[in-house]
N, C-alpha and C. Protein backbone atom coordinates (compact mmCIF):
# COMPACT_ATOMS: atom_id res chain seq x y z
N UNK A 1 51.49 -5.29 -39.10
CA UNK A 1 51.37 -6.04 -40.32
C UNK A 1 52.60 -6.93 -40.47
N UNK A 2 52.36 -8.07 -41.17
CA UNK A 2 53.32 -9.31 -41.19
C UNK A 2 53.69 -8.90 -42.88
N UNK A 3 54.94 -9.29 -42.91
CA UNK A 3 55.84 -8.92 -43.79
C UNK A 3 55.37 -10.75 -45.16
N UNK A 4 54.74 -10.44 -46.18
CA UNK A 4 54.59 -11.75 -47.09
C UNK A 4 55.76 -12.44 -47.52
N UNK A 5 57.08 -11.60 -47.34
CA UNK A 5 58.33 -12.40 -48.03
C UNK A 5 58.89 -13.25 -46.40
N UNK A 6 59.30 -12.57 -45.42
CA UNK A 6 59.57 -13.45 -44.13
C UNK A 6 58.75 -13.41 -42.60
N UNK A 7 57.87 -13.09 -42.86
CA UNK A 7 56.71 -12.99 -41.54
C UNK A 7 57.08 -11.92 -40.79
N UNK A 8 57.99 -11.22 -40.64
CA UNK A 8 58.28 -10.20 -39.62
C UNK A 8 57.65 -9.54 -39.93
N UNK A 9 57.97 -7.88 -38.72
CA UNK A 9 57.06 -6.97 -38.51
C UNK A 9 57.57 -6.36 -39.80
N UNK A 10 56.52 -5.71 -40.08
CA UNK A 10 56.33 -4.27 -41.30
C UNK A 10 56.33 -2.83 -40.49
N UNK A 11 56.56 -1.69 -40.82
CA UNK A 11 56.49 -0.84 -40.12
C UNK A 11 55.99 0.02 -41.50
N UNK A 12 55.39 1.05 -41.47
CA UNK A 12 54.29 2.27 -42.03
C UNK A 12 55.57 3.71 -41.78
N UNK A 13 56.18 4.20 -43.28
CA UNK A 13 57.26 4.84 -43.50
C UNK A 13 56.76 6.01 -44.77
N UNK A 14 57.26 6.57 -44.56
CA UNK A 14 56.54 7.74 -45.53
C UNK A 14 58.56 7.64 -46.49
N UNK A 15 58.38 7.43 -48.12
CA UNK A 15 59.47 7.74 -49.01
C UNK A 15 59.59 8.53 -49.82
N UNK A 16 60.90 8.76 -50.32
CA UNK A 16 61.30 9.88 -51.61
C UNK A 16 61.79 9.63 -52.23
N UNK A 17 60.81 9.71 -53.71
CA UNK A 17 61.55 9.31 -54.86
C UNK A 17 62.35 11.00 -55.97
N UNK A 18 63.22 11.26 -55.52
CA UNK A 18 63.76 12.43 -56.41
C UNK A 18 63.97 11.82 -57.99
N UNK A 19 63.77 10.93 -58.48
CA UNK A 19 64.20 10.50 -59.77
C UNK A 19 63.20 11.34 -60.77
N UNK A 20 61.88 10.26 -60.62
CA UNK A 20 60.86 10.89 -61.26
C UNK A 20 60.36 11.66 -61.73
N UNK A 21 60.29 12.91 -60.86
CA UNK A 21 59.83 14.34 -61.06
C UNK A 21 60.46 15.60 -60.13
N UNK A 22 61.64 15.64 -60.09
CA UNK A 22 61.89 16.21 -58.59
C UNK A 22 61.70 15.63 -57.19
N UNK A 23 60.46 15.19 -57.31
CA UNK A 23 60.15 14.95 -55.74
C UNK A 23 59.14 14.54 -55.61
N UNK A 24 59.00 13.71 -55.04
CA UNK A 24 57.33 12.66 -55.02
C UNK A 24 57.77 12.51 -53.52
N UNK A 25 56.66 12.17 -52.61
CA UNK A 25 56.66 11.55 -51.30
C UNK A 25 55.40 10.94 -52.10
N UNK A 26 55.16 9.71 -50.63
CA UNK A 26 54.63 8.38 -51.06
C UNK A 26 54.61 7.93 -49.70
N UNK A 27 53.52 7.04 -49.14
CA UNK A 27 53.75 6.16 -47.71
C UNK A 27 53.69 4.93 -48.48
N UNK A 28 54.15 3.97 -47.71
CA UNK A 28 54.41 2.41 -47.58
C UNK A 28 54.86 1.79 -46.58
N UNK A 29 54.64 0.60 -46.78
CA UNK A 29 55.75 -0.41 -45.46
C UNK A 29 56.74 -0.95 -46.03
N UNK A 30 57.81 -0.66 -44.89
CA UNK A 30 59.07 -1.48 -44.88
C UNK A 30 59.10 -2.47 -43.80
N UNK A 31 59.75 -3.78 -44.73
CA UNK A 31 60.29 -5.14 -43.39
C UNK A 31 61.21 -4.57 -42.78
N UNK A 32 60.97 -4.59 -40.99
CA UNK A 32 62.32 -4.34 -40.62
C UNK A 32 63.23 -5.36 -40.31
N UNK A 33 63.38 -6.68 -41.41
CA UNK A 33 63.98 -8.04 -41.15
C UNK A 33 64.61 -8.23 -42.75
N UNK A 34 64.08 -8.14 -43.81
CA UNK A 34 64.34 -8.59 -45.02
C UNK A 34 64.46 -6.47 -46.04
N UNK A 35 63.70 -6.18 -45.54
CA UNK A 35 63.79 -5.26 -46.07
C UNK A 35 62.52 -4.62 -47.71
N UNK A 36 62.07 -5.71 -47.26
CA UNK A 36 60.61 -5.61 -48.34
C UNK A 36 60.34 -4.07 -48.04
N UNK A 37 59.72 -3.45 -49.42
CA UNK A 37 59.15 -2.26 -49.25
C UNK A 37 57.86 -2.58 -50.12
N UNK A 38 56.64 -2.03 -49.68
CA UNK A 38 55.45 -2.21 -50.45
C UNK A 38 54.61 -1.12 -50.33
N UNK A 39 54.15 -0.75 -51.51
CA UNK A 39 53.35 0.63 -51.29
C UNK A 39 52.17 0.27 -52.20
N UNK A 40 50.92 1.17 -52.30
CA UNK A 40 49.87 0.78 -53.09
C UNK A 40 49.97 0.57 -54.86
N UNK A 41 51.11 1.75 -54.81
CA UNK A 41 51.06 1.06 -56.26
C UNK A 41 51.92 -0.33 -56.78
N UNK A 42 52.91 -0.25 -55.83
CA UNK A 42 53.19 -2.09 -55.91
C UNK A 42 52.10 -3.36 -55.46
N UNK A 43 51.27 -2.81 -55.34
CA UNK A 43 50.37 -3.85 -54.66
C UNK A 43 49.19 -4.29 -55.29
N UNK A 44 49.10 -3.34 -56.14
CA UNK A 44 47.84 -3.09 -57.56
C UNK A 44 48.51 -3.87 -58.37
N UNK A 45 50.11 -3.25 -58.49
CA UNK A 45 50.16 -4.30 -59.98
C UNK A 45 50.47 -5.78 -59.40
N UNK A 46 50.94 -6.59 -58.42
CA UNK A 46 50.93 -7.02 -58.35
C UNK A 46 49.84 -8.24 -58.21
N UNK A 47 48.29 -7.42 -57.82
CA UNK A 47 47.14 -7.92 -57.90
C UNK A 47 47.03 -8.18 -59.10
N UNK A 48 46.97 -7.75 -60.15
CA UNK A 48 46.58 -6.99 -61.68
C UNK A 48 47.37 -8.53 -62.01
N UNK A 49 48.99 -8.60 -61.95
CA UNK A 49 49.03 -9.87 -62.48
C UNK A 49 48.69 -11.11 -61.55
N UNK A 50 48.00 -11.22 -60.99
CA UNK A 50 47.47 -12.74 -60.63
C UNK A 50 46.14 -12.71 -61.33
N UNK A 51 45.08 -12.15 -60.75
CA UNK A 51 44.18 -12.03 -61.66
C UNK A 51 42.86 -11.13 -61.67
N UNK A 52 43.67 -9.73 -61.39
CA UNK A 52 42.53 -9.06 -61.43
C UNK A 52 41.98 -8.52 -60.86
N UNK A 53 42.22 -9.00 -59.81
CA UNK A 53 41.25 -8.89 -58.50
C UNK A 53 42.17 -8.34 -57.34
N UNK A 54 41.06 -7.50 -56.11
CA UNK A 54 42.25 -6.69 -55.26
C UNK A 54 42.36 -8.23 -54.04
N UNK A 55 43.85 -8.04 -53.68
CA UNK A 55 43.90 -9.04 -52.55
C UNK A 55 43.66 -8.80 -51.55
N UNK A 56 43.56 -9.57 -50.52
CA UNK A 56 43.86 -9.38 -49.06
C UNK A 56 44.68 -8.15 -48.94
N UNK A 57 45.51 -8.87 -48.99
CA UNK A 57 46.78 -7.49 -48.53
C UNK A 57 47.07 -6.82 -48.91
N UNK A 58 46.55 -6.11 -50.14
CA UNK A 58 46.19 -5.24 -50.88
C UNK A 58 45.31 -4.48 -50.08
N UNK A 59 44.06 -5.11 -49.83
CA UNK A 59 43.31 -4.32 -49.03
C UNK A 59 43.61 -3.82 -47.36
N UNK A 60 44.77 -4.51 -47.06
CA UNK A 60 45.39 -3.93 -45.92
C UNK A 60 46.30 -2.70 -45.81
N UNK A 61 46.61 -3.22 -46.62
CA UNK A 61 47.80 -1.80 -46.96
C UNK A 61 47.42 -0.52 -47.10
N UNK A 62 45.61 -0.75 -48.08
CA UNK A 62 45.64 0.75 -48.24
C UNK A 62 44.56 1.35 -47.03
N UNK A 63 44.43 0.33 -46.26
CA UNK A 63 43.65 0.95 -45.68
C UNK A 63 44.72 1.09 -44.33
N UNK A 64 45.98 0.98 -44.33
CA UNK A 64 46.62 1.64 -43.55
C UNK A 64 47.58 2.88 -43.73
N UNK A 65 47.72 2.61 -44.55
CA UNK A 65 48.36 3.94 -45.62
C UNK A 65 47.87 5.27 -45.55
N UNK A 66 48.87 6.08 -44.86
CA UNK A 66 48.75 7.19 -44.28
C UNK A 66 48.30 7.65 -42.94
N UNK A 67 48.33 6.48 -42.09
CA UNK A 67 47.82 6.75 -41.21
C UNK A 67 48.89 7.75 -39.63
């Protein structure tokens, strides 16, 4: 997967958020060039504000997510 902020590769990373609740794991991609991180729930809202509708790469993500 191509990275939307500088075209590089994305790589599929499993994260931890200890803030939240103790402990959440979560998969997403990280740029390994810029450092973008994107996971499904960044990707919803970010659909949500354009307009609504799921994107492209929206629909890429989750259908790689967890794999």
């Amino acid at each position: 997967m191509k990275c939307p902020k500088c075209k590089s590769l994305m790589v599929s990373e499993q994260f931890s958020d200890y803030e939240q609740s103790g402990e959440l794991n979560f998969s997403g991609w990280r740029c390994l060039s810029c450092g973008l991180i994107l996971d499904p729930i960044i990707l919803m809202h970010r659909a949500r504000k354009k307009d609504g509708r799921t994107t492209d790469l929206l629909k890429e993500i989750l259908a790689g997510v967890g794999k």
